[in-house]
Structures are given as C-alpha cells and as structure tokens.
Protein backbone atom coordinates (compact mmCIF):
# COMPACT_ATOMS: atom_id res chain seq x y z
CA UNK A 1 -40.77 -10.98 -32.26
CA UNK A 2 -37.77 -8.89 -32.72
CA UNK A 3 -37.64 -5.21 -31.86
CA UNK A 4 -39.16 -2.49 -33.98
CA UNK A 5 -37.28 -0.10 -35.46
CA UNK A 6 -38.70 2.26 -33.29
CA UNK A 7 -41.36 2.40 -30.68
CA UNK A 8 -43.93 5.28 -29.87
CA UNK A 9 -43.64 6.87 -26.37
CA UNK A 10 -47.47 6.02 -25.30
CA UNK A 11 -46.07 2.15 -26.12
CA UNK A 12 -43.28 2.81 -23.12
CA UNK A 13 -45.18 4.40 -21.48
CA UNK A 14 -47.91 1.51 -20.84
CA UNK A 15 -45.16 -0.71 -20.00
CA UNK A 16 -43.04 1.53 -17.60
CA UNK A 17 -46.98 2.42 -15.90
CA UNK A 18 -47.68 -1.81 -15.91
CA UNK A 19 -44.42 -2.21 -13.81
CA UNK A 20 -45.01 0.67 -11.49
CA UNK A 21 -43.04 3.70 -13.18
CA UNK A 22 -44.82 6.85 -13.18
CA UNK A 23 -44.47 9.57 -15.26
CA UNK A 24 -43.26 12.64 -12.84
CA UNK A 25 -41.73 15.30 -15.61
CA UNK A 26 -41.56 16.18 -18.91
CA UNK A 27 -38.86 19.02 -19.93
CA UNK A 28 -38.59 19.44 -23.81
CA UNK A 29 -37.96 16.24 -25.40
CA UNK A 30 -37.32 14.39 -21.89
CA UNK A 31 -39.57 11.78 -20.47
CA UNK A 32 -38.61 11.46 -16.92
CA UNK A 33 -39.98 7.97 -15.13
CA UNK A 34 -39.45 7.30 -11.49
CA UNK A 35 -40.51 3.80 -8.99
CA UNK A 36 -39.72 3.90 -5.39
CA UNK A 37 -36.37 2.14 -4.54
CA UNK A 38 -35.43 2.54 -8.46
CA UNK A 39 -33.02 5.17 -10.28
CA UNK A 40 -34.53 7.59 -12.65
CA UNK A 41 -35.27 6.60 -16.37
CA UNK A 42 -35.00 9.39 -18.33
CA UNK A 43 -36.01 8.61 -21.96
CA UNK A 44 -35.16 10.94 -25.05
CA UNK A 45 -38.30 11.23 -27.04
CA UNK A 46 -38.17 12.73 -30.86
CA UNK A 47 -41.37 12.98 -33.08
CA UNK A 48 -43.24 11.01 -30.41
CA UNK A 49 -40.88 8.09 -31.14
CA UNK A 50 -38.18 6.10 -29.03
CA UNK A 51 -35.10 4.53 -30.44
CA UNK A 52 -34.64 0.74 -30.29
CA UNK A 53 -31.85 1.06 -28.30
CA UNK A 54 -33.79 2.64 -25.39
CA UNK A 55 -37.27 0.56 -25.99
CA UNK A 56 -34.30 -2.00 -25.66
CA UNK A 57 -32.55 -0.43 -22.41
CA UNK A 58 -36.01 -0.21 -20.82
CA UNK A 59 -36.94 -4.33 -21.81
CA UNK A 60 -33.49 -5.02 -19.74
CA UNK A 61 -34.48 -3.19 -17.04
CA UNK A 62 -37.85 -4.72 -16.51
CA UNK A 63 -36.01 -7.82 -17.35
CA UNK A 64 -33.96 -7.66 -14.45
CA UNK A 65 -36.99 -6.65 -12.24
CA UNK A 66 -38.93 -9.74 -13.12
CA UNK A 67 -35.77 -11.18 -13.40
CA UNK A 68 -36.30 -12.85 -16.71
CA UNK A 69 -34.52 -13.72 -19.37
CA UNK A 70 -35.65 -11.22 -22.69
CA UNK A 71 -33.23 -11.70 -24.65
CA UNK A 72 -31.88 -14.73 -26.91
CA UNK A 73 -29.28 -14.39 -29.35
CA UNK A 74 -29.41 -10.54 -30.10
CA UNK A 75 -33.45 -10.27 -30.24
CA UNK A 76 -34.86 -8.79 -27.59
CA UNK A 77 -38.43 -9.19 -26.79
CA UNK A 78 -40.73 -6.87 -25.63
CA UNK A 79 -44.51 -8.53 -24.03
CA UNK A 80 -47.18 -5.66 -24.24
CA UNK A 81 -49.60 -5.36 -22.21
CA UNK A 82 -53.06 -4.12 -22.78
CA UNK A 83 -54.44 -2.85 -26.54
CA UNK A 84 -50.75 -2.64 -28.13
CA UNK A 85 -48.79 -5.49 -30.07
C-alpha cells in the first residue's frame, strides 16, 4: 500500500495515541504530540488534512521506535490500527 495523497488528522492521531503520543496542545492549525523521553511532533494540519510528507515523517519515526523497516523502494507503508485502512 503506498501512501495517500493525504491523510486526515484523526488517522495520525490513532497512530501517534497507539504508540504512546498524546495530544497536549492545539494552537491554530498546530497539532502538538508529546511521549516521555521523545522530542515534540508538531504536525501542520489544513482542512483537517495532513500532507504525505508528514503522515510520511511520522511512519519514520514510529519506524525507528519499533525499529522496523517501513519503507522499500520509495513506498512507505503505514499499518493502521483499529477501524481505519
């Protein structure tokens, strides 16, 4: 499955809250996640919507969490968890 075009906050949002991110702010178009022991991810957020490029940034870093491998030749791929596919 290669990545969408675009990806609706709630979608990163399940994912960031699966892998222990919570949601601690929200100024203007900002989502601001936080995990103990991580940096901040701070996710731009227009029309409800994320770009690929940060639904992309945020598979890496759970990526490198799990410490997986996501990607393969250019695709990334993104597991959801829950209702979402």
């Amino acid at each position: 499955m290669s990545l969408p075009t675009e990806m609706r906050i709630e979608e990163i949002t399940a994912i960031l809250l699966h892998f222990g991110y919570r949601l601690v702010n929200i100024k203007g178009s900002y989502y601001h996640y936080e995990k103990p022991d991580r940096p901040f991810i701070i996710i731009p957020v227009h029309q409800k919507k994320v770009s690929k490029y940060y639904a992309g940034a945020i598979a890496q870093i759970i990526s490198k969490e799990l410490n997986l491998k996501l990607y393969e030749k250019k695709t990334i791929r993104i597991v959801f968890f829950g209702g979402h596919q």
